[in-house]
Protein backbone atom coordinates (compact mmCIF):
# COMPACT_ATOMS: atom_id res chain seq x y z
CA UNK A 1 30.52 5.65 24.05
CA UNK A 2 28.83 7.81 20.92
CA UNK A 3 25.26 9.13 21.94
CA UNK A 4 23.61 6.80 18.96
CA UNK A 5 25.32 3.82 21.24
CA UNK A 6 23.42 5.12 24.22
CA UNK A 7 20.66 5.73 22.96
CA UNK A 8 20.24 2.05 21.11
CA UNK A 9 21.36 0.50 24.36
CA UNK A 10 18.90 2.49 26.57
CA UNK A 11 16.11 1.74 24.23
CA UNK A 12 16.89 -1.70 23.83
CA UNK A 13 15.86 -1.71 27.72
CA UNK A 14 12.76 -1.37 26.95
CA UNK A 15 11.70 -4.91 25.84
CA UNK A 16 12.35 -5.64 29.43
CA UNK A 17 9.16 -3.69 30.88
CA UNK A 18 6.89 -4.81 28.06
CA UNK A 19 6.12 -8.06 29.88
CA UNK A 20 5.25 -5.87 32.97
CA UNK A 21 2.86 -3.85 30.90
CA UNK A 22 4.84 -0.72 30.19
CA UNK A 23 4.16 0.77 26.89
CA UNK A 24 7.15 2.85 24.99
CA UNK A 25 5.22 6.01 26.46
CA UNK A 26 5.90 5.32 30.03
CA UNK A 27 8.94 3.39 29.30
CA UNK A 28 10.60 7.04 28.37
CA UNK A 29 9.28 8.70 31.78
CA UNK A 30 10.78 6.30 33.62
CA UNK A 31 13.85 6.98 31.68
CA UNK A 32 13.55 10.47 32.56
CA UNK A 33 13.35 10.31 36.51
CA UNK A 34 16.08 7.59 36.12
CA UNK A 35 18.46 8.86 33.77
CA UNK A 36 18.21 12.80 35.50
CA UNK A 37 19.67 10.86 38.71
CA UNK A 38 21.83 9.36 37.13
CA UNK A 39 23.35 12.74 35.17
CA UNK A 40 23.63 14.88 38.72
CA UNK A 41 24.99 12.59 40.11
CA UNK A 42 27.79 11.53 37.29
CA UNK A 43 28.27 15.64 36.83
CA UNK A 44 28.83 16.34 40.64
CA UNK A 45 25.73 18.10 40.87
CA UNK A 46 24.26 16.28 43.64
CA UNK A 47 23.42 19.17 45.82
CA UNK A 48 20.46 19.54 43.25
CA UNK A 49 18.90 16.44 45.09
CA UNK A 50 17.83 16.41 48.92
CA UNK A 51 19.87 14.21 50.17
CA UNK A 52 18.70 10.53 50.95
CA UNK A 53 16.75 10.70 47.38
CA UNK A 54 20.05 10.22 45.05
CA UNK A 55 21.12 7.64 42.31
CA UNK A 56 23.47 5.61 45.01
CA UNK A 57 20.85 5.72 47.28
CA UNK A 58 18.63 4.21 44.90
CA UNK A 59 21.24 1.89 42.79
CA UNK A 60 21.85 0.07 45.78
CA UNK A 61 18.77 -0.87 46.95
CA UNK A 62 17.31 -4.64 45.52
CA UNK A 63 13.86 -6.36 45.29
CA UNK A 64 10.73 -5.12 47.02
CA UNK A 65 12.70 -2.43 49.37
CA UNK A 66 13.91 -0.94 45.81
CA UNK A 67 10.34 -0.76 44.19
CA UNK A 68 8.95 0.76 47.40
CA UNK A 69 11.57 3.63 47.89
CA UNK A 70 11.41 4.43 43.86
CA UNK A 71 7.74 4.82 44.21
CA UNK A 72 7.77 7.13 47.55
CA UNK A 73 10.85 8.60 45.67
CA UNK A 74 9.45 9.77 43.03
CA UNK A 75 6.20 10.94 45.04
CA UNK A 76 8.76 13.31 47.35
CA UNK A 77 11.03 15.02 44.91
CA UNK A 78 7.65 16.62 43.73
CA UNK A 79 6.96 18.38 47.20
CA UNK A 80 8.08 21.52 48.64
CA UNK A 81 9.09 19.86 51.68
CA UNK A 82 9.91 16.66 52.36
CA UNK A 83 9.12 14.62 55.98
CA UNK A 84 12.36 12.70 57.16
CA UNK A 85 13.03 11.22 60.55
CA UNK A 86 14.27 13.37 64.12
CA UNK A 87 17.11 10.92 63.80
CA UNK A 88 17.49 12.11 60.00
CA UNK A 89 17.08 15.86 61.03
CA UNK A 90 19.58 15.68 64.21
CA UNK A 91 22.35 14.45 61.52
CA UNK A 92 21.69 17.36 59.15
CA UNK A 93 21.82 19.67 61.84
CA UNK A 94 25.00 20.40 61.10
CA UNK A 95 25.32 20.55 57.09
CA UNK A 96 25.17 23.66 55.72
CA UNK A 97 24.03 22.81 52.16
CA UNK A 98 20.67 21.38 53.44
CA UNK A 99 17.85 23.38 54.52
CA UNK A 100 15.88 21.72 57.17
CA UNK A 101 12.81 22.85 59.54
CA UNK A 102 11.56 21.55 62.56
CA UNK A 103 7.74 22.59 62.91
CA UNK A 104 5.88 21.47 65.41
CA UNK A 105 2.15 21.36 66.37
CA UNK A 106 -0.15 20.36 69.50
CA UNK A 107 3.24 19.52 71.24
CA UNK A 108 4.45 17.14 67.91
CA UNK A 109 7.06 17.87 66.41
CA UNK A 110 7.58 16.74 62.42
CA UNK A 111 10.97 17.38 60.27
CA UNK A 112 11.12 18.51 56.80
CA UNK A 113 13.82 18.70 54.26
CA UNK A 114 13.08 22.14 52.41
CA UNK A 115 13.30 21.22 48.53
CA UNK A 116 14.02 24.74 47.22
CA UNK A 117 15.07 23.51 43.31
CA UNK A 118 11.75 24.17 41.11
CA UNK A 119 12.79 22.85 38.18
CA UNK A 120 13.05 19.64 40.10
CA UNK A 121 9.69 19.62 41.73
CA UNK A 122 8.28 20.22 38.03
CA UNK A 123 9.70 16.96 37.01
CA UNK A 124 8.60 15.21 39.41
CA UNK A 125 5.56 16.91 39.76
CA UNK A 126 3.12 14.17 40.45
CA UNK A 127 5.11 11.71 38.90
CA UNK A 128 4.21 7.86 39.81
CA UNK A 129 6.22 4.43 38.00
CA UNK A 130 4.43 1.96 35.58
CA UNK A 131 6.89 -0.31 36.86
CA UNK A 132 5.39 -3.15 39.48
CA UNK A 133 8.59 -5.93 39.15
CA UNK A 134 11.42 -5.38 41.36
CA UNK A 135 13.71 -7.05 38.91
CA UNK A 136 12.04 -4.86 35.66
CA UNK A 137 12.97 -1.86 37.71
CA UNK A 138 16.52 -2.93 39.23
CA UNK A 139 17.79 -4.69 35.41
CA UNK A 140 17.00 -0.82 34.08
CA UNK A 141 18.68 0.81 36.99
CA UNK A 142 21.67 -2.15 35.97
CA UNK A 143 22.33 -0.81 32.19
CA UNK A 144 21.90 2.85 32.68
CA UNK A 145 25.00 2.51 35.70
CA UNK A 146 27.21 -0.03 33.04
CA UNK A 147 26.97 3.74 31.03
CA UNK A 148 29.72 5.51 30.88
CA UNK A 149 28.27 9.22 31.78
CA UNK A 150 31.47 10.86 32.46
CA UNK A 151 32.40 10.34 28.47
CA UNK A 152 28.99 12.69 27.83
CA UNK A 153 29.11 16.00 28.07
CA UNK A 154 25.95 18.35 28.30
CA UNK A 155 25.83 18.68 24.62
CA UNK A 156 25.69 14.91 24.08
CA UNK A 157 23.58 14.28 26.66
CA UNK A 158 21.20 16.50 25.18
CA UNK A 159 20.87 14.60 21.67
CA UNK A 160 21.02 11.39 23.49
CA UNK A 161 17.45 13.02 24.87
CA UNK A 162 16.65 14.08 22.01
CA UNK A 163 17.37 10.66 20.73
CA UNK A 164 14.97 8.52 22.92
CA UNK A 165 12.48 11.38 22.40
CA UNK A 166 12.51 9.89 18.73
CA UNK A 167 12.63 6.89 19.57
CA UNK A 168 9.26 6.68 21.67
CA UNK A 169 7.78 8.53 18.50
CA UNK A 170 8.01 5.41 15.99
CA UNK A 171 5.13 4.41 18.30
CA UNK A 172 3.05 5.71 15.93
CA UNK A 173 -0.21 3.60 17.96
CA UNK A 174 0.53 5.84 21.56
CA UNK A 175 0.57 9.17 19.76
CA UNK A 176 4.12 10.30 20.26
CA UNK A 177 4.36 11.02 16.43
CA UNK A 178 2.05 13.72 17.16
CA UNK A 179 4.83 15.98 19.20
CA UNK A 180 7.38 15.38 17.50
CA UNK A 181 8.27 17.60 14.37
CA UNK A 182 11.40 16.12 12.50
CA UNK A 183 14.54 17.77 13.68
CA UNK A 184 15.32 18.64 9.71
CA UNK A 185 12.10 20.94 9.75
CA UNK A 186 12.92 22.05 12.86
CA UNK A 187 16.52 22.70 12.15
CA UNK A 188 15.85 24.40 8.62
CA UNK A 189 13.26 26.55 10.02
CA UNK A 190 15.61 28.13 12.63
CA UNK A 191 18.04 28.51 10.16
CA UNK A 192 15.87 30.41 8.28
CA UNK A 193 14.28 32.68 11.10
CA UNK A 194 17.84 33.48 12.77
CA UNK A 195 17.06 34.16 16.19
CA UNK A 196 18.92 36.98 17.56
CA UNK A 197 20.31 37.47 21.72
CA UNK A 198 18.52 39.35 23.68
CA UNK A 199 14.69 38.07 21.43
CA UNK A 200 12.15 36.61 23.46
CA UNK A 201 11.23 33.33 21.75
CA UNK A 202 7.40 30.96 21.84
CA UNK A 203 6.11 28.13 21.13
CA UNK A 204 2.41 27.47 22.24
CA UNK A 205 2.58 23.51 21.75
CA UNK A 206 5.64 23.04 22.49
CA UNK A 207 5.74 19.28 22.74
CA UNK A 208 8.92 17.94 24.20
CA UNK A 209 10.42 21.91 23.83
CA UNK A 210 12.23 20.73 20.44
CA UNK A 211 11.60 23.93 18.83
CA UNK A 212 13.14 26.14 21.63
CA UNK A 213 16.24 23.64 21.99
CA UNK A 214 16.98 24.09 18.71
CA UNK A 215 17.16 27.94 18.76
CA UNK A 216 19.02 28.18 22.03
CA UNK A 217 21.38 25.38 20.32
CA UNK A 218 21.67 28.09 17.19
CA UNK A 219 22.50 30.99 19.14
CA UNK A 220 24.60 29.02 21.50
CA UNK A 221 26.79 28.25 17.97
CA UNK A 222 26.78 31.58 16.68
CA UNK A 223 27.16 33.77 19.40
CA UNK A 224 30.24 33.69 22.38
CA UNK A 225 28.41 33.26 25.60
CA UNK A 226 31.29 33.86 27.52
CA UNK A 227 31.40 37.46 26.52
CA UNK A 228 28.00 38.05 27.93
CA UNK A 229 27.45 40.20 31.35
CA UNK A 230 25.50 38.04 34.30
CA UNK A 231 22.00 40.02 33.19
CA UNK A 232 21.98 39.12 29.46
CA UNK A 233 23.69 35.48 30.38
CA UNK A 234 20.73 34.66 32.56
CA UNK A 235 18.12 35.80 30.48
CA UNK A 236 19.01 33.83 27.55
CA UNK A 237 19.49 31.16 30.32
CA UNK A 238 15.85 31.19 31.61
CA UNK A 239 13.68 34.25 30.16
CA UNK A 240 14.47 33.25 26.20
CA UNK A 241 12.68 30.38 25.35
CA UNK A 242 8.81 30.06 26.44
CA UNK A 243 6.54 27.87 25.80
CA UNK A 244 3.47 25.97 27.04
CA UNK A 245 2.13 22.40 26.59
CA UNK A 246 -1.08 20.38 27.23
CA UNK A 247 -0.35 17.40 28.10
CA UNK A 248 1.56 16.13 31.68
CA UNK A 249 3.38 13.60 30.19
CA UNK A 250 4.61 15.42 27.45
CA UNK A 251 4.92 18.54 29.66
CA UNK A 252 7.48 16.36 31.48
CA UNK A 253 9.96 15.22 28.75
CA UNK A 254 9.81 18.98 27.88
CA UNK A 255 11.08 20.06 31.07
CA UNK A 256 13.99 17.32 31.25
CA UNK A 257 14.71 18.69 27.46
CA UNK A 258 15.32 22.10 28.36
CA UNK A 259 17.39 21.03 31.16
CA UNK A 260 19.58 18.63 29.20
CA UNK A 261 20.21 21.63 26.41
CA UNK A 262 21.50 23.71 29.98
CA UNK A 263 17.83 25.75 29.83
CA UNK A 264 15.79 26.66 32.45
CA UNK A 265 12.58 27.97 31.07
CA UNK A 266 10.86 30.79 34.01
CA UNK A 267 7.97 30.28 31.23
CA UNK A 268 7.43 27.06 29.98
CA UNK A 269 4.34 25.88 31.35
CA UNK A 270 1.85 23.42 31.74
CA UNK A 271 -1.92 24.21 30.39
CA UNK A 272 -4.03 25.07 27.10
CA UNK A 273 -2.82 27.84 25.00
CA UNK A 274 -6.07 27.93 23.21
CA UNK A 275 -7.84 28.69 27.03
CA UNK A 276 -7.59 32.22 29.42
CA UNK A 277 -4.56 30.19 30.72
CA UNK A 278 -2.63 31.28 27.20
CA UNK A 279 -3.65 35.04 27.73
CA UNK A 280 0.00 35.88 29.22
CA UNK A 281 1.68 35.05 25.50
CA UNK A 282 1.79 38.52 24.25
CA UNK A 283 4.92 40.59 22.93
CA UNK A 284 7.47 37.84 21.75
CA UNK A 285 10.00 38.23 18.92
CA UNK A 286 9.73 34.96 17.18
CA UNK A 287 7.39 31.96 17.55
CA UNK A 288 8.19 28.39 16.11
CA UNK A 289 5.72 25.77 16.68
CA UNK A 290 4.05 23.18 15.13
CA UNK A 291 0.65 23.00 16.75
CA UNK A 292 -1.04 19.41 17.38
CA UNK A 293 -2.83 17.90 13.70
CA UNK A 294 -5.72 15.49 13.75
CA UNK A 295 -9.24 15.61 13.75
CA UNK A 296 -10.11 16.20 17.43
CA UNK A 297 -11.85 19.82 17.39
CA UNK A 298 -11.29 22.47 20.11
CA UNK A 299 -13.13 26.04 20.28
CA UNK A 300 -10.68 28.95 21.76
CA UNK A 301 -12.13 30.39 25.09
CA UNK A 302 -9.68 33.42 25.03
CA UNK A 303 -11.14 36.69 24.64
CA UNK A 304 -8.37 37.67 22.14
CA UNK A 305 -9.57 34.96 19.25
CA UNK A 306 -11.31 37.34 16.72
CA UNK A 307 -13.18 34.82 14.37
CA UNK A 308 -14.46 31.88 16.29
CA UNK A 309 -14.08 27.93 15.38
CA UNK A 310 -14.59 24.90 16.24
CA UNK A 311 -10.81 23.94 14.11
CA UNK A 312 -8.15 23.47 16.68
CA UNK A 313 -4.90 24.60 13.79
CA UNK A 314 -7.00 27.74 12.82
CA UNK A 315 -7.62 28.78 16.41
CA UNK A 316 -3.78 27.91 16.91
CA UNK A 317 -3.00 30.27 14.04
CA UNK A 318 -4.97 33.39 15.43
CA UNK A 319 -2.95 33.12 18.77
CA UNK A 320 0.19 32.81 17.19
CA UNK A 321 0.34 36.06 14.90
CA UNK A 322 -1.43 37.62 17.77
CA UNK A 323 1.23 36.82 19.87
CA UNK A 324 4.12 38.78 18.16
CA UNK A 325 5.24 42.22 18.59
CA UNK A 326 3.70 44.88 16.39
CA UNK A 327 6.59 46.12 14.84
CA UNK A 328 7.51 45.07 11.72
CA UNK A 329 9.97 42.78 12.92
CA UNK A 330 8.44 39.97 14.87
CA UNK A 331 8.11 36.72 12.83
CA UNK A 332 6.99 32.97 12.80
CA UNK A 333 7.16 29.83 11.42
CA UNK A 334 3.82 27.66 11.52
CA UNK A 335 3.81 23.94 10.45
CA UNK A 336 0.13 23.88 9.18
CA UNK A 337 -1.86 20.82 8.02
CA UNK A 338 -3.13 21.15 4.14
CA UNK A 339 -6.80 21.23 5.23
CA UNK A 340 -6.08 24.24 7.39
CA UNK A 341 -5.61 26.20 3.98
CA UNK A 342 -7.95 26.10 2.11
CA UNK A 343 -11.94 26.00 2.34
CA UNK A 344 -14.37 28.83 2.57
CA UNK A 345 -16.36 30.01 5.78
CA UNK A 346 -13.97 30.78 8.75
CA UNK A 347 -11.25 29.49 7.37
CA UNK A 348 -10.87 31.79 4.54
CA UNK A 349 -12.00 34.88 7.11
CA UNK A 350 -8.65 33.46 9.26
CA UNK A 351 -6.74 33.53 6.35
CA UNK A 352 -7.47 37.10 5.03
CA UNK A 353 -7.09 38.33 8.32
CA UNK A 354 -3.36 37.30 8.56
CA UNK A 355 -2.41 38.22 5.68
CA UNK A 356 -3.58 41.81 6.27
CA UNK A 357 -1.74 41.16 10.03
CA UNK A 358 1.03 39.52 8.75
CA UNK A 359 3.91 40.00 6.17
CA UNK A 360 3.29 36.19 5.11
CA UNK A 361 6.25 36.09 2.57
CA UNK A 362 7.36 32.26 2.56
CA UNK A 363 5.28 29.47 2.06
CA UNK A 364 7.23 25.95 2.49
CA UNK A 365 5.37 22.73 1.07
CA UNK A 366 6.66 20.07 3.24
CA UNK A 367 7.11 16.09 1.58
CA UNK A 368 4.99 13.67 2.54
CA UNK A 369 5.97 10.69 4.89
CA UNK A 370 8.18 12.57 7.06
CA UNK A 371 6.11 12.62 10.36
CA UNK A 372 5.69 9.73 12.00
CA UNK A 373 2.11 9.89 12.48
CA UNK A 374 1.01 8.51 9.06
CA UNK A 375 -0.65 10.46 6.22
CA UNK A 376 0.43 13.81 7.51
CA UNK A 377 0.51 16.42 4.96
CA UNK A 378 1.86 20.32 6.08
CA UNK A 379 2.90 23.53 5.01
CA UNK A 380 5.51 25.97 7.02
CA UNK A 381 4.14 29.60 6.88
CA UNK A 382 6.70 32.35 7.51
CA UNK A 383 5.24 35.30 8.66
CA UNK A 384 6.38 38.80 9.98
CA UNK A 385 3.92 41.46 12.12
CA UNK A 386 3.13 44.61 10.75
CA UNK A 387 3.07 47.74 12.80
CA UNK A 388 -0.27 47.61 11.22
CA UNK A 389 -3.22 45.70 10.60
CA UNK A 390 -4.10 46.25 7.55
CA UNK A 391 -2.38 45.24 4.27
CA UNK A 392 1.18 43.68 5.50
CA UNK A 393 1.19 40.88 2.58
CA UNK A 394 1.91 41.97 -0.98
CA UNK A 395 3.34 38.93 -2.43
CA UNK A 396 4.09 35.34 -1.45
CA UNK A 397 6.81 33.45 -2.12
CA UNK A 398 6.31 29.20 -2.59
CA UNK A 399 8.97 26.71 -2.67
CA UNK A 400 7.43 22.99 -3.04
CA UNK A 401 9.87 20.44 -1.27
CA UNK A 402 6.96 18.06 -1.98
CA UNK A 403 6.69 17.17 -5.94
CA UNK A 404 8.57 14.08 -6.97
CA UNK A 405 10.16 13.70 -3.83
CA UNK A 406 9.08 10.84 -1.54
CA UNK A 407 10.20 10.22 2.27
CA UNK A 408 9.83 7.76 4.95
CA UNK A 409 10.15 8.54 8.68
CA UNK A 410 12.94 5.17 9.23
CA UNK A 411 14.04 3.77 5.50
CA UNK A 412 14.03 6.85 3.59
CA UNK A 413 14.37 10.09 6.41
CA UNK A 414 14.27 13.66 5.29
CA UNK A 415 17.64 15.49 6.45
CA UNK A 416 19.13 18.73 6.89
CA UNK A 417 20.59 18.67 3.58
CA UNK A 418 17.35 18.24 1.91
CA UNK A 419 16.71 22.60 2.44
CA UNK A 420 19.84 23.25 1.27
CA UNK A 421 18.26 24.81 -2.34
CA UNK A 422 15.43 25.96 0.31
CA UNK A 423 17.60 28.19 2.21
CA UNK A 424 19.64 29.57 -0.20
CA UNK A 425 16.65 31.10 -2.04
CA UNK A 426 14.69 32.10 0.64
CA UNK A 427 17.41 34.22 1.66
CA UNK A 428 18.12 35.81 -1.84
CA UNK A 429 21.52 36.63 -3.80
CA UNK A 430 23.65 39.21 -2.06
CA UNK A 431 21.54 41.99 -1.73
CA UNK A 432 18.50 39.88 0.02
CA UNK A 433 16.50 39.76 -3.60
CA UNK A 434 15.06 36.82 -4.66
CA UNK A 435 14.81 35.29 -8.02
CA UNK A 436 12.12 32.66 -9.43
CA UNK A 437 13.57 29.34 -10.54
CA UNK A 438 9.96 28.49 -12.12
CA UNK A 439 9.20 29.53 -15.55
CA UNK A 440 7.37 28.82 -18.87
CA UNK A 441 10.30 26.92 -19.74
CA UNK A 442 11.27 25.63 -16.08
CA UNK A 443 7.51 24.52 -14.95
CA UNK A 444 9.22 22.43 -12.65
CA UNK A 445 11.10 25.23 -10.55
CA UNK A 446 10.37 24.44 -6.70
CA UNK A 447 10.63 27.97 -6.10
CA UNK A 448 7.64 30.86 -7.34
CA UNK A 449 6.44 34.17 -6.42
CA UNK A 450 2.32 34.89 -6.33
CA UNK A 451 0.85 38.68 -5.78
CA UNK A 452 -1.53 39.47 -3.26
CA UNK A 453 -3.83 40.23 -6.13
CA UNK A 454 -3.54 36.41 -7.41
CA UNK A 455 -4.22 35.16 -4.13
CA UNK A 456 -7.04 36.92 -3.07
CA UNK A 457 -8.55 36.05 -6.38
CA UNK A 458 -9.68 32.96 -4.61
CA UNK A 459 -13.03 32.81 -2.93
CA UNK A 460 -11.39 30.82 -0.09
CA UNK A 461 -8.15 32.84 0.28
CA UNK A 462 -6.64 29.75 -0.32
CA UNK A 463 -2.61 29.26 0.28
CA UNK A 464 -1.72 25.66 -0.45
CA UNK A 465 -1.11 26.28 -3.61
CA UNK A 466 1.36 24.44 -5.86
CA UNK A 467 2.18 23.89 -9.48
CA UNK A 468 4.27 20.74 -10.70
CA UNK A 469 2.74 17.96 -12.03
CA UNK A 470 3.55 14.29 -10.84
CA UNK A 471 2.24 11.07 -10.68
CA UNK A 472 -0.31 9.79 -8.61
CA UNK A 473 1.61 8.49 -5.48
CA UNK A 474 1.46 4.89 -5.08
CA UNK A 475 1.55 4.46 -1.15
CA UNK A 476 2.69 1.25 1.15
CA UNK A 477 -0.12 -0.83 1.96
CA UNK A 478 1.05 -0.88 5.73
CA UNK A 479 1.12 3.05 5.57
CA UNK A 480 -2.44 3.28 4.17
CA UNK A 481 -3.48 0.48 7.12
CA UNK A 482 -1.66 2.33 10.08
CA UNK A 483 -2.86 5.86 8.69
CA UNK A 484 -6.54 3.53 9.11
CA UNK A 485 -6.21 2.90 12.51
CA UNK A 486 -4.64 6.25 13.98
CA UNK A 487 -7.74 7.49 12.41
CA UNK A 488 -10.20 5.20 13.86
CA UNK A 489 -8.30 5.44 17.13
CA UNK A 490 -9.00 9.22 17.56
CA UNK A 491 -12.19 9.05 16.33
CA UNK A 492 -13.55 6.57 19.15
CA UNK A 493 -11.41 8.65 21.63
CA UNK A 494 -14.03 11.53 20.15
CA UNK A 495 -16.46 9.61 20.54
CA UNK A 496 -16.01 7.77 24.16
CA UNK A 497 -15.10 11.48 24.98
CA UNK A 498 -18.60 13.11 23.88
CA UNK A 499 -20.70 9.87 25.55
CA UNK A 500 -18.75 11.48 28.57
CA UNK A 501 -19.81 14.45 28.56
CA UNK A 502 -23.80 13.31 27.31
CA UNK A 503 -23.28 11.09 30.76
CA UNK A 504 -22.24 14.15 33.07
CA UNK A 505 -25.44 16.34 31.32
CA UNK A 506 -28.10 13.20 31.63
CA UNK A 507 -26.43 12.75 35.88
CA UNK A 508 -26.67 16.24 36.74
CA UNK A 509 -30.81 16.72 35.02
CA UNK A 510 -31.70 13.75 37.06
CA UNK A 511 -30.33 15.50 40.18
């Protein structure tokens, strides 16, 4: 069975729990505690679970009983220790592969399981179902074990994540479009930015870890693992990719990512890069992200922010060139919204500042209709550290994927192919030099070098520039009506979100 097979019959499941109030959202968690069962236990890999809290002691359970012990399932494998029976404990006496305690108080004694595998607990870190049918859960449980697992190996497994992870982001109404970056972007990008062994790679919204899974996945293809010692094996392993994201749920499908792609991050963790909590990202090689778009603002609390706003993709920006090594070698890859670019104020302060701070030599001008959040328009910046701080930019090079080209995230889908002119020039002709295919006579060239001088000319430092002419687009009705309501949605979420806070002032002066 092909991964695409999987993944469409997986997905299909999820009809099934709509009539028990399960949007697509939760529908992929519960995918993710049932399917990582599932896995270990199909890959022999059982000793990963405690014992008593495995796929055949779940997939043979029915009705109510099965509900229950999914629910108090799923509320264990989250703890350090887990209470079982004295009849429980006497028969693990005995088996070496299980770590059990007996600790006992005012003459009581209770019995614990020890659940020493972190990565685990993470996952299930307070993890709860959406599910409240027996038969919902058990008809789920029924089509993931009529799989055939053994045909999958890690690698496939993997995509098939990667997969569903898409899947739940054609839900354009629960947000999921917002994490996920196309993997052609993502995949072109890393191609371009080569990650190297032994480099210590970030991304500071890393969403479902896509970014990071596609570098290991590079490096994994160009390098011979086999050949490394135990040290450099294991850091690649679990010190290479980093990473930290906002949002539990999210934070979640992240973790089960990583693991999937054979990852286990020391440093991917859950909190706000734009807070104190972000001060420990410092000193990486390369950083890939794509930081969260929309309207919501957020002001950086970290002490290292030099120019302070209220824009959440600006604030985003300052951490990330902050973030890299200063010496001349360190680089990035930003997908930036168009509105980030441009503008006077703080903005253009921002701006200046990295490109005195940065090397920012590539400027990719992404199509339209390619995320699918709708009415998403970006930029990649590619960007190296100085050992400096001053004066790092002296020319920037543009190549516009946008002009006359026209995508859709299901009918019409941007792919890998599409950067194939892309990455050729970016890297140059043989001896790394690059070569303008815009001219007088060629105003239509994707590809065209601006000076510092040229840029700076601009009051507001602006750098979405571009040059070709083309028709007004003519957009989808539908696209124009969903772009609507994603807009409306996030404003009342500002909104209920401020009367919060107005609430919590107006309690605490009448107390």
């Amino acid at each position: 069975m092909t991964s695409d097979s999987v993944i469409s019959k997986l997905w299909s499941q999820a009809g099934v729990l709509r009539n028990d109030g399960v949007g697509y959202n939760e529908y992929l968690s519960e995918l993710t505690f049932l399917v990582f069962l599932k896995m270990v236990e199909e890959q022999d890999l059982n000793n990963q679970i405690p014992v008593g809290y495995r796929w055949s002691d779940l997939s043979t359970l029915d009705g109510r009983k099965l509900l229950t012990f999914y629910e108090q399932l799923l509320i264990d494998l989250g703890k350090d220790k887990i209470e079982i029976s004295e009849e429980s404990y006497r028969k693990l006496l005995n088996n070496n592969d299980i770590d059990i305690i007996e600790e006992e108080e005012n003459g009581v004694s209770t019995y614990y399981i020890i659940n020493k595998n972190e990565l685990l607990k993470k996952i299930f870190h307070r993890a709860k179902t959406a599910i409240s049918e027996p038969k919902n859960l058990k008809t789920i449980i029924n089509a993931i074990d009529a799989i055939d697992w053994f045909s999958q190996d890690r690698e496939n497994l993997g995509d098939m994540y990667e997969g569903l992870l898409e899947k739940n982001a054609e839900d354009t109404k629960s947000g999921a479009g917002q994490y996920f970056t196309p993997r052609a972007v993502i995949d072109a990008i890393v191609e371009v930015i080569k990650p190297r062994l032994g480099e210590k790679l970030l991304d500071p919204a890393s969403g479902t870890f896509g970014f990071m899974v596609a570098a290991n996945k590079y490096l994994r293809e160009h390098n011979d693992y086999h050949k490394l010692n135990d040290v450099d094996f294991e850091f690649q392993k679990s010190h290479a990719f980093s990473g930290m994201e906002l949002v539990p749920a999210t934070y979640r499908l992240a973790l089960m990512n990583a693991l999937l792609h054979d990852i286990d991050p020391k440093d991917l963790r859950m909190g706000n890069s734009l807070s104190e909590n972000g001060m420990w990202m410092k000193n990486f090689d390369v950083v890939l992200t794509n930081p969260p778009f929309g309207i919501a603002n957020e002001r950086a609390t970290r002490s290292d922010v030099t120019f302070e706003s209220s824009n959440k993709q600006l604030n985003f920006l300052q951490v990330i060139y902050n973030s890299l090594k200063k010496d001349g070698i360190a680089r990035a890859a930003v997908v930036i919204p168009d509105g980030v670019l441009s503008g006077t104020g703080i903005g253009a302060e921002i701006r200046r500042d990295l490109l005195h701070k940065t090397n920012l030599h590539t400027v990719l001008r992404l199509p339209t209709g390619i995320f699918y959040k709708p009415g998403v328009k970006t930029y990649v910046l590619f960007f190296t550290r100085g050992e400096t701080d001053d004066n790092n930019t002296k020319e920037v090079w543009y190549y516009d994927l946008r002009a006359l080209n026209h995508f859709t995230p299901k009918q019409n889908k941007l792919k890998y192919s599409d950067f194939k002119e892309f990455i050729e020039l970016y890297a140059g002709d043989e001896n790394g030099v690059r070569h303008e295919t815009y001219s007088e006579e060629n105003p239509n060239g994707r590809w065209r070098k601006y000076t510092i001088e040229e840029i700076l000319e601009d009051e507001g430092v602006s750098l979405g520039l571009h040059w070709i002419r083309e028709e007004e687009e003519i957009r989808d009705i539908t696209e124009i009506i969903e772009e609507y309501e994603t807009e409306r949605s996030e404003i009342d979420l500002q909104i209920n979100k401020l009367l919060e806070e107005i609430h919590e002032i107006l309690g605490a002066h009448k107390k």
